[in-house]
C-alpha atoms as a PDB file:
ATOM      1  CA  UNK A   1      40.326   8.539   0.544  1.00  0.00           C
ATOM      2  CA  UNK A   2      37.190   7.572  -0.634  1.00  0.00           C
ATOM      3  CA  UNK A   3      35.005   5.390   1.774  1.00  0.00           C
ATOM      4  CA  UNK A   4      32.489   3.083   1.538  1.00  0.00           C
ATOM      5  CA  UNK A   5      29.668   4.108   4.293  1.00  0.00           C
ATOM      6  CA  UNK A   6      26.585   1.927   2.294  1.00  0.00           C
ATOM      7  CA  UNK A   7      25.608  -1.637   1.375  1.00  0.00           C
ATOM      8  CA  UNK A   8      22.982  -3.911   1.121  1.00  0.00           C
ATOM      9  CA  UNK A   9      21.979  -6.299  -0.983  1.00  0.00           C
ATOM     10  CA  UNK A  10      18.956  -8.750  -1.439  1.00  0.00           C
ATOM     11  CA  UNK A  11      16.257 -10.003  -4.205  1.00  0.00           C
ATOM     12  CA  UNK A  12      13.377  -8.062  -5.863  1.00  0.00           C
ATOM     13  CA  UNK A  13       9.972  -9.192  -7.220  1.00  0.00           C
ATOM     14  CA  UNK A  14      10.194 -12.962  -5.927  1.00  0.00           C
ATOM     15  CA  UNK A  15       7.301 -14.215  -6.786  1.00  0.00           C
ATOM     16  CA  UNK A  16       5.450 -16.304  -4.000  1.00  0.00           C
ATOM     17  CA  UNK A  17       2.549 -18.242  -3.730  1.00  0.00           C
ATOM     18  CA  UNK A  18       0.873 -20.006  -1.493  1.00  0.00           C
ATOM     19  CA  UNK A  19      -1.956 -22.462  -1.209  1.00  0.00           C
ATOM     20  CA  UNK A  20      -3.560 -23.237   2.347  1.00  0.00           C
ATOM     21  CA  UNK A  21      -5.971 -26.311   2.052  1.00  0.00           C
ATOM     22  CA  UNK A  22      -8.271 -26.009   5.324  1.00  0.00           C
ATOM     23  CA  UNK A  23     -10.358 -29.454   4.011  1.00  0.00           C
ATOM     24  CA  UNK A  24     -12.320 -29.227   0.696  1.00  0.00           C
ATOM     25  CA  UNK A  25     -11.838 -25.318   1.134  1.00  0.00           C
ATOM     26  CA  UNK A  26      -8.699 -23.724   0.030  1.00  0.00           C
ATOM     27  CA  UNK A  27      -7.368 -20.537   0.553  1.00  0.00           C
ATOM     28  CA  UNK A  28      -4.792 -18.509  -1.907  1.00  0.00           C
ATOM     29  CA  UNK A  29      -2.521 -15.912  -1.812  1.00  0.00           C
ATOM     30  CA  UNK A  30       0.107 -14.330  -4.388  1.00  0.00           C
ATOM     31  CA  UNK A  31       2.903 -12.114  -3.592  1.00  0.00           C
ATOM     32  CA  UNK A  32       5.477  -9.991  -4.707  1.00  0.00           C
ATOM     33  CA  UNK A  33       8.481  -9.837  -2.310  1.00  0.00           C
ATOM     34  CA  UNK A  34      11.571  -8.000  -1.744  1.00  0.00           C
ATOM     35  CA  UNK A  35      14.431  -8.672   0.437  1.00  0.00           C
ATOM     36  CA  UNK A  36      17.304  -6.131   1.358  1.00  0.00           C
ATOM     37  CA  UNK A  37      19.801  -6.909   3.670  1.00  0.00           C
ATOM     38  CA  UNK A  38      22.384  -5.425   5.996  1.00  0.00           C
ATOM     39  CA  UNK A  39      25.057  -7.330   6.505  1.00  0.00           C
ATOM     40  CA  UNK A  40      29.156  -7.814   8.098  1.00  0.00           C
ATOM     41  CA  UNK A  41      30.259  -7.849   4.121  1.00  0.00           C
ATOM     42  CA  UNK A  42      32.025  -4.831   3.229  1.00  0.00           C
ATOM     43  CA  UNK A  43      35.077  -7.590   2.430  1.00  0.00           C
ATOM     44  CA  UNK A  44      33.134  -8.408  -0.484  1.00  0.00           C
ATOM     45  CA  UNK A  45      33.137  -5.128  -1.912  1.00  0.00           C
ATOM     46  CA  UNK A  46      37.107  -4.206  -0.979  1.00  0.00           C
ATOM     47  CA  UNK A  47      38.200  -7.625  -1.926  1.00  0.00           C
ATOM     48  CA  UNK A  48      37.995 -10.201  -4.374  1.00  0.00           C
ATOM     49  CA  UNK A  49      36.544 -12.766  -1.355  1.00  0.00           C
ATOM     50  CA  UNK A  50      32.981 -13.554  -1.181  1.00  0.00           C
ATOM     51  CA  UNK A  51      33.451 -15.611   2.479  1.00  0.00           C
ATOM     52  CA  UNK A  52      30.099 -15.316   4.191  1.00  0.00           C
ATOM     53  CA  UNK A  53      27.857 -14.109   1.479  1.00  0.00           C
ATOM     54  CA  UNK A  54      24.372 -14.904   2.057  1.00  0.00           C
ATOM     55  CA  UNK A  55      23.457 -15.203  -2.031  1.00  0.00           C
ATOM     56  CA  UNK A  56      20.865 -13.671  -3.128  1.00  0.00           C
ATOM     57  CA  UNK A  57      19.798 -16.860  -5.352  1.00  0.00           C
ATOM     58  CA  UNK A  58      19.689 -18.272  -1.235  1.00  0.00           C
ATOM     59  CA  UNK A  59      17.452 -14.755  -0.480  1.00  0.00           C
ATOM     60  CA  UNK A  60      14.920 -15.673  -3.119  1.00  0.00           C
ATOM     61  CA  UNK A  61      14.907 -19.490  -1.698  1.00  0.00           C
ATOM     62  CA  UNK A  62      13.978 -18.436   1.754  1.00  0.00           C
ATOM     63  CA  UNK A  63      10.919 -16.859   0.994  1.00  0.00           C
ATOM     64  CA  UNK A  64       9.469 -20.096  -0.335  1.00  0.00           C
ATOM     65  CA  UNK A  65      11.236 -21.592   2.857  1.00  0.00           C
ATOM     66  CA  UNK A  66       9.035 -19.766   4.862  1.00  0.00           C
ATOM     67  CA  UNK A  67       6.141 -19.481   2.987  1.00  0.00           C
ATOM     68  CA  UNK A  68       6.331 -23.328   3.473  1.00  0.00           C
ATOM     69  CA  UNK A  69       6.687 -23.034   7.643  1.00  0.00           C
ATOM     70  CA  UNK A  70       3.587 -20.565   7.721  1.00  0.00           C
ATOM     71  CA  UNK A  71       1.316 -23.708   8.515  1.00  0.00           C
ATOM     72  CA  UNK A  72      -1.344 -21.832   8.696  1.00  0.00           C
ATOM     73  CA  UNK A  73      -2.855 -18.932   7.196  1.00  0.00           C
ATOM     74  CA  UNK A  74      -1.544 -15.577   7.942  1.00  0.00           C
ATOM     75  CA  UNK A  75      -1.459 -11.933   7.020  1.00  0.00           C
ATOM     76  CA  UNK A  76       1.141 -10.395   4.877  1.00  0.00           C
ATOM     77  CA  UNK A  77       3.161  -8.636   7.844  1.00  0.00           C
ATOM     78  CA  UNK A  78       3.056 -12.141   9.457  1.00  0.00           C
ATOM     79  CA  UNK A  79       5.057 -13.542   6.516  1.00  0.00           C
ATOM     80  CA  UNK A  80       7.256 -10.371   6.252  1.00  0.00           C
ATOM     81  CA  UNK A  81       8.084 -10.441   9.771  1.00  0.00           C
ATOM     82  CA  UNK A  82       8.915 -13.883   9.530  1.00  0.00           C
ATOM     83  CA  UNK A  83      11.113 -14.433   6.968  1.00  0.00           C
ATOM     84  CA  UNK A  84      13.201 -10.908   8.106  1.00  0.00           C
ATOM     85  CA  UNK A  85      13.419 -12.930  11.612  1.00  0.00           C
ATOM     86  CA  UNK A  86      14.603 -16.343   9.357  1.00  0.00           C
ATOM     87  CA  UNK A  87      17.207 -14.734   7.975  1.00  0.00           C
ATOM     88  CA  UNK A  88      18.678 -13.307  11.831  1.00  0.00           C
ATOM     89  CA  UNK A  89      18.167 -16.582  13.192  1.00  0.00           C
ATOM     90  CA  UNK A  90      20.221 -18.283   9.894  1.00  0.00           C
ATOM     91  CA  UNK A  91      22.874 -15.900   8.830  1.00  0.00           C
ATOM     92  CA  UNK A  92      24.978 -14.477  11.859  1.00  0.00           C
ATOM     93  CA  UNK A  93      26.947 -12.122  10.348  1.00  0.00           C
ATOM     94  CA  UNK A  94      23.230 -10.052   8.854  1.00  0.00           C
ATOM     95  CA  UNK A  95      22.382  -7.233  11.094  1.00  0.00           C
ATOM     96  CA  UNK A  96      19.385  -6.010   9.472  1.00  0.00           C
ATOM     97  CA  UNK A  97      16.607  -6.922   6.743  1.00  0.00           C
ATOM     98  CA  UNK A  98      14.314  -5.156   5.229  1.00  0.00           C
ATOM     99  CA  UNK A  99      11.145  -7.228   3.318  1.00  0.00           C
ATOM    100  CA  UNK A 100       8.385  -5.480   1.638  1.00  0.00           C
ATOM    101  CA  UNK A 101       5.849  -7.226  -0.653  1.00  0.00           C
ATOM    102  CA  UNK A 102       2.672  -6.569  -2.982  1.00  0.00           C
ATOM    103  CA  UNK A 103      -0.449  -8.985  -2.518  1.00  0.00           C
ATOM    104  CA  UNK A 104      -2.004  -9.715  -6.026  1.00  0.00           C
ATOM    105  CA  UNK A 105      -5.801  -9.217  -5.249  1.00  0.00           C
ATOM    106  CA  UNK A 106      -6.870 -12.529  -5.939  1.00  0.00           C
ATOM    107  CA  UNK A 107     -10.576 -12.985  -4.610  1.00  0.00           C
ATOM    108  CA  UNK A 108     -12.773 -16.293  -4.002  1.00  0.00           C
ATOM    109  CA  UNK A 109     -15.476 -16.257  -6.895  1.00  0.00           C
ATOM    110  CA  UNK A 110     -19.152 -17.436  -6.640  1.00  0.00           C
ATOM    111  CA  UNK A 111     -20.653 -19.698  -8.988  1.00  0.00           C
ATOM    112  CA  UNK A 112     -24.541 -19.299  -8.372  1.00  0.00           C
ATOM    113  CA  UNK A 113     -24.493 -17.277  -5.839  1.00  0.00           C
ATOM    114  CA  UNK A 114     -22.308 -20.066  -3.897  1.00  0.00           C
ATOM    115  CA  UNK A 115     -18.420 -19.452  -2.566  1.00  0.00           C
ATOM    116  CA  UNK A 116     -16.790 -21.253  -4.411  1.00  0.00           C
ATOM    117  CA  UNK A 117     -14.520 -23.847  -2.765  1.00  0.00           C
ATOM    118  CA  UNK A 118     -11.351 -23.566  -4.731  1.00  0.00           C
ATOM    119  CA  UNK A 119     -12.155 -20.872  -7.241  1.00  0.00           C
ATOM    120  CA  UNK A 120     -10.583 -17.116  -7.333  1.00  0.00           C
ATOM    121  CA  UNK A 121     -10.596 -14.581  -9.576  1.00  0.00           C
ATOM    122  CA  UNK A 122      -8.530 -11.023  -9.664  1.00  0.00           C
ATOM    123  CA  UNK A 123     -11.259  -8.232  -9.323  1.00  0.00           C
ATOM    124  CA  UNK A 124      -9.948  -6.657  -5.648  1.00  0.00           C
ATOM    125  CA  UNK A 125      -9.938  -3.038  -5.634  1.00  0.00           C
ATOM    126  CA  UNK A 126      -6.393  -2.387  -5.506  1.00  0.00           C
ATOM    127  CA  UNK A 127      -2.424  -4.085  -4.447  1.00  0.00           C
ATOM    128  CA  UNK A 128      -2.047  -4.736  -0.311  1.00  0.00           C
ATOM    129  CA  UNK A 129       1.011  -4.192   0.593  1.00  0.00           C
ATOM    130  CA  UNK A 130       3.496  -5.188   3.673  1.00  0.00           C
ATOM    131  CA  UNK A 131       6.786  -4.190   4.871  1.00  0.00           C
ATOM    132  CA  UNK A 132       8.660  -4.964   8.212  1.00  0.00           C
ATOM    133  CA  UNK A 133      12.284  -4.135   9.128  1.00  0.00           C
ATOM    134  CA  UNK A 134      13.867  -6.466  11.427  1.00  0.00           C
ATOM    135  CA  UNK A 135      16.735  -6.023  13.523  1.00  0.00           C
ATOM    136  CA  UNK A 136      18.519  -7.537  15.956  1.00  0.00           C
ATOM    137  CA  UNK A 137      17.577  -6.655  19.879  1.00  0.00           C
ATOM    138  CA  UNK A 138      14.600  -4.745  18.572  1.00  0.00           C
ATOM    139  CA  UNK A 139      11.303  -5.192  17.915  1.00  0.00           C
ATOM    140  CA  UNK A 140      10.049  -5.444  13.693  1.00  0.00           C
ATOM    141  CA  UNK A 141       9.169  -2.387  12.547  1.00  0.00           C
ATOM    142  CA  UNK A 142       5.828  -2.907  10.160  1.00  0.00           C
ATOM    143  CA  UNK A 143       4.026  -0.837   7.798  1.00  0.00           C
ATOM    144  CA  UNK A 144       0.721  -1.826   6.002  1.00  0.00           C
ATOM    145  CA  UNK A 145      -0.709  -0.241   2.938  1.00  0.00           C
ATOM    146  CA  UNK A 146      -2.260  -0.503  -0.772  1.00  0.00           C
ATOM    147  CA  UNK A 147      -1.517   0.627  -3.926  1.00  0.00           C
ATOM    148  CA  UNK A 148      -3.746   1.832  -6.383  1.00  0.00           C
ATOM    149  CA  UNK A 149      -6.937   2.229  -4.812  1.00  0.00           C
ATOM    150  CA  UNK A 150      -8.964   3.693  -7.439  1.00  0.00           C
ATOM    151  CA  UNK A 151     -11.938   5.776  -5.982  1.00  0.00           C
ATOM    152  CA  UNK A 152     -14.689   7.759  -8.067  1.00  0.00           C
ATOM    153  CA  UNK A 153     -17.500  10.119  -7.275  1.00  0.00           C
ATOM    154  CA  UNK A 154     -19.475  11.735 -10.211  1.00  0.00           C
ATOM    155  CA  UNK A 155     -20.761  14.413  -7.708  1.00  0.00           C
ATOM    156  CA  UNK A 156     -20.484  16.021  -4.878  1.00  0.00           C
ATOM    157  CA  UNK A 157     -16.949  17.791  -5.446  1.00  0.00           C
ATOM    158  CA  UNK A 158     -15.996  21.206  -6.094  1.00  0.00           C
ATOM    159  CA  UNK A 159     -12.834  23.163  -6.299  1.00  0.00           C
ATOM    160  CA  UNK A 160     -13.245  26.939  -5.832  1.00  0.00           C
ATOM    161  CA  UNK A 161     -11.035  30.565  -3.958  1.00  0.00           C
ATOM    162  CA  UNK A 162      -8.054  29.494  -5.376  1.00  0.00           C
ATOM    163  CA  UNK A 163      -5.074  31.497  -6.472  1.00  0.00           C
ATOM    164  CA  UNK A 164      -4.838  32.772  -9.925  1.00  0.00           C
ATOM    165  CA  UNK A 165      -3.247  34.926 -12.069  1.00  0.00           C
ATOM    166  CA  UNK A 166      -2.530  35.587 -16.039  1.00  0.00           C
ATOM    167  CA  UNK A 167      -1.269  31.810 -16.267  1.00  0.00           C
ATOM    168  CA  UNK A 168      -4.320  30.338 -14.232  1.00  0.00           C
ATOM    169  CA  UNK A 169      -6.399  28.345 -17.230  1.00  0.00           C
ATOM    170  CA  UNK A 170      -8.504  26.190 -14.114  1.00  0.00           C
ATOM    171  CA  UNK A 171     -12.312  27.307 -13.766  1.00  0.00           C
ATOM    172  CA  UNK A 172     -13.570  27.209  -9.948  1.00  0.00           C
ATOM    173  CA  UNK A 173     -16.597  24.891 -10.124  1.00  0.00           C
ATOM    174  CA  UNK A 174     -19.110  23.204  -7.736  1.00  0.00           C
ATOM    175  CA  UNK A 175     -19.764  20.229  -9.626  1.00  0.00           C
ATOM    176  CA  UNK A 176     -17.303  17.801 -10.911  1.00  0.00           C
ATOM    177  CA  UNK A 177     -16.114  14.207 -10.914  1.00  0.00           C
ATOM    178  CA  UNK A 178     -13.954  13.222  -8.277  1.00  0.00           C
ATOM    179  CA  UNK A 179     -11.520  10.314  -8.742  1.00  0.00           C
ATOM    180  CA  UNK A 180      -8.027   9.317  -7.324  1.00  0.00           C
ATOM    181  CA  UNK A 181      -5.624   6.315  -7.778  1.00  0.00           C
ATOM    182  CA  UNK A 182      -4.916   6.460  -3.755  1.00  0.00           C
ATOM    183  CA  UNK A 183      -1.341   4.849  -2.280  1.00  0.00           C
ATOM    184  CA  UNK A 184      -1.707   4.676   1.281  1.00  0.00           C
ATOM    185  CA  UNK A 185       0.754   3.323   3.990  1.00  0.00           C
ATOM    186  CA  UNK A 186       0.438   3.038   7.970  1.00  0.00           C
ATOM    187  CA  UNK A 187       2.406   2.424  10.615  1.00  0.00           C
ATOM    188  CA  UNK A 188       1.163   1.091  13.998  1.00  0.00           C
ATOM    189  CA  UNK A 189       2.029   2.046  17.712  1.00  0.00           C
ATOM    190  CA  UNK A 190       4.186   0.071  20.078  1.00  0.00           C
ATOM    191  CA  UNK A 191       1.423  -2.301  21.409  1.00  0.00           C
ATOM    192  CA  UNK A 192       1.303  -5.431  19.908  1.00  0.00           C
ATOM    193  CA  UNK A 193      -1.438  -5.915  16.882  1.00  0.00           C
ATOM    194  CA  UNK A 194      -4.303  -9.141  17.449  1.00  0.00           C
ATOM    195  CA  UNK A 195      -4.964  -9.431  14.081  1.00  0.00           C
ATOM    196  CA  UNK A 196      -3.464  -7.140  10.594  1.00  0.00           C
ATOM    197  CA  UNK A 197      -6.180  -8.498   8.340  1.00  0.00           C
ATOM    198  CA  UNK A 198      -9.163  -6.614  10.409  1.00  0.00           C
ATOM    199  CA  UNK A 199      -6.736  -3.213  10.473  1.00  0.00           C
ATOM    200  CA  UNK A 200      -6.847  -3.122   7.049  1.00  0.00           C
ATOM    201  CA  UNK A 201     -10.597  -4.497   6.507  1.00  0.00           C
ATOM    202  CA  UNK A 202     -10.957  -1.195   8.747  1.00  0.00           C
ATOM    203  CA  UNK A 203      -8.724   0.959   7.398  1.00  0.00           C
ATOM    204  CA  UNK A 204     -10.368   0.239   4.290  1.00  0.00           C
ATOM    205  CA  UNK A 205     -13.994   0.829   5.348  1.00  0.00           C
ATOM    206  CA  UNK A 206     -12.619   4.179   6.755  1.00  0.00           C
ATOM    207  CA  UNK A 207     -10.955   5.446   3.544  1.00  0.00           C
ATOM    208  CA  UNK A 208     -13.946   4.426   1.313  1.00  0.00           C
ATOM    209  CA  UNK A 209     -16.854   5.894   4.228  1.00  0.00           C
ATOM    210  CA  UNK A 210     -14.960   9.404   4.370  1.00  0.00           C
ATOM    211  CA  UNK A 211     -14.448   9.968   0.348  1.00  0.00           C
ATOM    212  CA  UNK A 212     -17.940   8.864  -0.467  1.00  0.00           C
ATOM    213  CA  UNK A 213     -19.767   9.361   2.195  1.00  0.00           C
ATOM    214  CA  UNK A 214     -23.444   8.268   3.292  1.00  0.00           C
ATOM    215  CA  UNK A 215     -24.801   5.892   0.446  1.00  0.00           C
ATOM    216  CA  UNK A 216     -27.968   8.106  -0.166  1.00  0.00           C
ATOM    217  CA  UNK A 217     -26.428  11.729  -1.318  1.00  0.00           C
ATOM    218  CA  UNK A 218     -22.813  11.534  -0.069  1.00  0.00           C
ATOM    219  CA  UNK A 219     -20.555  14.007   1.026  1.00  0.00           C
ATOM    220  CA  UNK A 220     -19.459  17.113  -0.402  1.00  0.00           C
ATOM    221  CA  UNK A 221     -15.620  17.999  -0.914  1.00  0.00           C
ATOM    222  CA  UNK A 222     -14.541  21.262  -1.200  1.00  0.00           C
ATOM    223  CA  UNK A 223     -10.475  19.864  -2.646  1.00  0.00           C
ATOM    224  CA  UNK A 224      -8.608  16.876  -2.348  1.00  0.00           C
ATOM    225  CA  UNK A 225      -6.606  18.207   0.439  1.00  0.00           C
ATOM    226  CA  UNK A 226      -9.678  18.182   2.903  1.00  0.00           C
ATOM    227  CA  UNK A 227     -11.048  15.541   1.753  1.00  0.00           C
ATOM    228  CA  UNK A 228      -7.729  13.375   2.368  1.00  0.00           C
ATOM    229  CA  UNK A 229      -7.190  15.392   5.885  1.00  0.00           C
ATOM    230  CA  UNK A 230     -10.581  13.985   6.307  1.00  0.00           C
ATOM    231  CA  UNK A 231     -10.298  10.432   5.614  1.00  0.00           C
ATOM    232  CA  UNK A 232      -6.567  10.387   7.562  1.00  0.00           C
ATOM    233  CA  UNK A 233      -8.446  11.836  10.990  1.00  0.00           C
ATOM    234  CA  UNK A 234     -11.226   9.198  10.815  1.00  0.00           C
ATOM    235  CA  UNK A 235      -7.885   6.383  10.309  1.00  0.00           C
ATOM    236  CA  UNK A 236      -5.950   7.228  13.201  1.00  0.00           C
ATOM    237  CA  UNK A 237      -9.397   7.714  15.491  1.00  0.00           C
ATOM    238  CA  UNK A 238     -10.842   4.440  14.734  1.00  0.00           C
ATOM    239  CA  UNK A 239      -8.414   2.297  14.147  1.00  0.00           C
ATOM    240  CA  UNK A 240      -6.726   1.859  17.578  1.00  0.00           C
ATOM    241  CA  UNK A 241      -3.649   0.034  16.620  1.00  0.00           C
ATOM    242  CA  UNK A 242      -2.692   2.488  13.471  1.00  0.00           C
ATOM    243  CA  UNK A 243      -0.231   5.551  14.585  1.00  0.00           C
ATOM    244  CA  UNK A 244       0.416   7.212  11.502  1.00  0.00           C
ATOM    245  CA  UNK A 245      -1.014   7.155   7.725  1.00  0.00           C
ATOM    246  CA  UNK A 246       0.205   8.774   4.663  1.00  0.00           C
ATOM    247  CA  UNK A 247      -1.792   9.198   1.704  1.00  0.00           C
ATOM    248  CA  UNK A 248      -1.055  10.323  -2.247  1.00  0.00           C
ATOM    249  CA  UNK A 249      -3.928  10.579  -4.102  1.00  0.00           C
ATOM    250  CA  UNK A 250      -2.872  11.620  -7.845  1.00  0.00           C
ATOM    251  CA  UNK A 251      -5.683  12.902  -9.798  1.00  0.00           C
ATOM    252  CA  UNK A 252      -7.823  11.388 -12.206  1.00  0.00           C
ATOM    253  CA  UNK A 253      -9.121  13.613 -14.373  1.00  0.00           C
ATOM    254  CA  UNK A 254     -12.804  13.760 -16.184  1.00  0.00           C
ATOM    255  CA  UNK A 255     -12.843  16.919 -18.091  1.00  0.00           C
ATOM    256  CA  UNK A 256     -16.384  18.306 -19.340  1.00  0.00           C
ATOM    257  CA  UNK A 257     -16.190  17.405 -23.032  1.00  0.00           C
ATOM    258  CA  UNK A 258     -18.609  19.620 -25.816  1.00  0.00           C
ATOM    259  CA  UNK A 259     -18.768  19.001 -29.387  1.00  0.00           C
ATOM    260  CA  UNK A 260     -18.763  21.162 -32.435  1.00  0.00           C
ATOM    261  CA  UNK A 261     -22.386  21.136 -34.078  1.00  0.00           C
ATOM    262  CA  UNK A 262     -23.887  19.679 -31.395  1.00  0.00           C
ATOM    263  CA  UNK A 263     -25.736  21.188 -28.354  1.00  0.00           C
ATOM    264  CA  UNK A 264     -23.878  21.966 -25.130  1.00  0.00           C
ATOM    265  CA  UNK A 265     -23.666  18.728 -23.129  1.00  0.00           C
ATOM    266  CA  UNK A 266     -24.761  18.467 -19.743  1.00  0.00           C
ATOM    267  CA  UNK A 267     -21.959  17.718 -18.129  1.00  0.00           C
ATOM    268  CA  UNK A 268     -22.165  14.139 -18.456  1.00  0.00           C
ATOM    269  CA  UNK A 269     -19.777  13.228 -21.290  1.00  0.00           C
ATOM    270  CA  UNK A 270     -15.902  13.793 -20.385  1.00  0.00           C
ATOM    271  CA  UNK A 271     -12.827  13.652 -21.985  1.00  0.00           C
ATOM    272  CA  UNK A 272     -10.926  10.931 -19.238  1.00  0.00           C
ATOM    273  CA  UNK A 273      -7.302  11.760 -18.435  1.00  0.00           C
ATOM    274  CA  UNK A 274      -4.485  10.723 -15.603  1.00  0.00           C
ATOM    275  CA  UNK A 275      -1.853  13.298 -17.871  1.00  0.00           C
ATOM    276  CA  UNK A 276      -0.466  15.794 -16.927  1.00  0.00           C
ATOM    277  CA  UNK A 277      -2.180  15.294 -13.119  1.00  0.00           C
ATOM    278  CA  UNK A 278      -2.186  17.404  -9.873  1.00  0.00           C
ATOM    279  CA  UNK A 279      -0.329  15.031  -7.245  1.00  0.00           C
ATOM    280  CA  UNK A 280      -1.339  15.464  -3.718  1.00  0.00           C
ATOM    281  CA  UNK A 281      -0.302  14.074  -0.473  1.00  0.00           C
ATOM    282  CA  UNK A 282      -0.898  14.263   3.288  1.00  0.00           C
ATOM    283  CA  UNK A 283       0.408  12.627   6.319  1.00  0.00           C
ATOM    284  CA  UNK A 284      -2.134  12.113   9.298  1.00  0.00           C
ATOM    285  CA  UNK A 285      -0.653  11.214  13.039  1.00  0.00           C
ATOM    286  CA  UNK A 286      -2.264  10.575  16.622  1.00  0.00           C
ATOM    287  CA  UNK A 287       0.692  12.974  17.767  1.00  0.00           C
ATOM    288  CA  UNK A 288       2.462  16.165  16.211  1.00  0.00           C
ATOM    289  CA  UNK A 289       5.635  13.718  15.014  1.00  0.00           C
ATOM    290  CA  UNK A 290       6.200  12.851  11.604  1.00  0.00           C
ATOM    291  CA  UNK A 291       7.355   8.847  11.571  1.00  0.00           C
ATOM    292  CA  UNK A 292       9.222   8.300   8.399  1.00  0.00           C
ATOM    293  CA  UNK A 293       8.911   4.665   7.135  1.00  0.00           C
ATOM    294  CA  UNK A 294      11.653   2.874   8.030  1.00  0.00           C
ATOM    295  CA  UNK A 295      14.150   1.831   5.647  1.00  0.00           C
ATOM    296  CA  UNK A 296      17.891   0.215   5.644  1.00  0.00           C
END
């Protein structure tokens, strides 16, 4: 007899946001949130009663519930982890939540060189993201990241002693552009964290110091798989609180463009691609066990 051993249910991209006015100077933040949760309702999917259904029109309410209570301003796995914890401490018969979001990277502008009180603009490098599981009688389980952190080095990259054979087209070269559209998440050890903003402002400055390396001459990078072992060591070294990262880094490619009738260029004009790309990944720990992200 067939069984039903899976359910959850929730709201996707709930768009949130949130103004906090700290005197004449205000501070903004836009997100995209998702909400799945686990709950005591397999009736609803046997039967034709719906007794006990959290909604999710009453999922997509809460997050502006508790974007309300956050008085103050706080990080994105602040907010996750609280409104996972709002709907435990509302809704007895949910076991389990799962909230994830995007942060828009909205930015305060300058107008003559001045911060600007209440102005932003979108210009951040790439999408933060946050995601915490919360159960009951345990402790949230967060992950940070971003999404689409596009990186670019016009030298000091090479990609040679590879494997080839009668279908290899690829030339091994020394010089070439090197540029990524990087998705990177981390999870964080069992002490508590003092403050998610700064691991990410350092998780940041790690990713970017590794790729490009010192600002006069750089560093050289033999493929994207060293270079990403590379930046995931210097993570889980220097940022204390972080256990575990995982980066993708699908390529961007600048091929070496030459035109008939014309003189060979000097490898400085490039046809720019991201199709087909190589697609390459790598998972970086403080110990020898892989953490999967935790999911419902």
């Amino acid at each position: 007899m067939p069984n039903l051993v899976h359910h959850v249910h929730g709201k996707k991209r709930v768009r949130v946001a949130r103004t906090w006015r700290e005197g004449d100077v205000h501070h903004f933040v836009e997100w995209m949130v998702q909400v799945s949760i686990e709950s005591d309702m397999e009736h609803a999917y046997k039967t034709a009663s719906n007794k006990g259904m959290t909604t999710t029109d009453t999922t997509k309410n809460q997050c502006y519930v508790v974007a309300k209570k956050m008085a103050h301003r706080c990080s994105p796995e602040e907010y996750v982890m609280a409104l996972g914890q709002q709907f435990l401490d509302c809704y007895p018969l949910i076991s389990a939540v799962e909230v994830s979001l995007e942060e828009k990277p909205w930015t305060r502008t300058s107008v003559k060189g001045q911060p600007h009180d209440h102005g932003y603009s979108m210009q951040g490098p790439c999408t933060r993201t946050a995601q915490a599981v919360v159960r009951r009688g345990a402790a949230a389980q967060v992950t940070s990241g971003m999404l689409e952190f596009k990186v670019l080095k016009t030298t000091q990259s090479g990609y040679e002693g590879f494997f080839t054979d009668k279908h290899t087209s690829l030339k091994e070269t020394k010089e070439r552009i090197l540029a990524t559209s990087l998705n990177v998440q981390w999870t964080y050890g069992v002490g508590p964290v003092a403050c998610y903003n700064k691991c990410y402002e350092q998780v940041t400055e790690t990713l970017k110091e590794l790729f490009f390396g010192p600002p006069k001459g750089g560093v050289y990078s033999p493929s994207v798989q060293y270079t990403l072992y590379q930046m995931g060591t210097a993570v889980v070294e220097r940022v204390a609180e972080v256990q575990q990262v995982t980066m993708n880094a699908p390529n961007i490619h600048f091929i070496p463009m030459n035109v008939p009738g014309m003189p060979p260029f000097n490898d400085d004009i490039y046809v720019a691609t991201s199709e087909p790309h190589g697609d390459i990944t790598a998972t970086v720990s403080k110990d020898r066990i892989f953490q999967a992200v935790s999911k419902l």
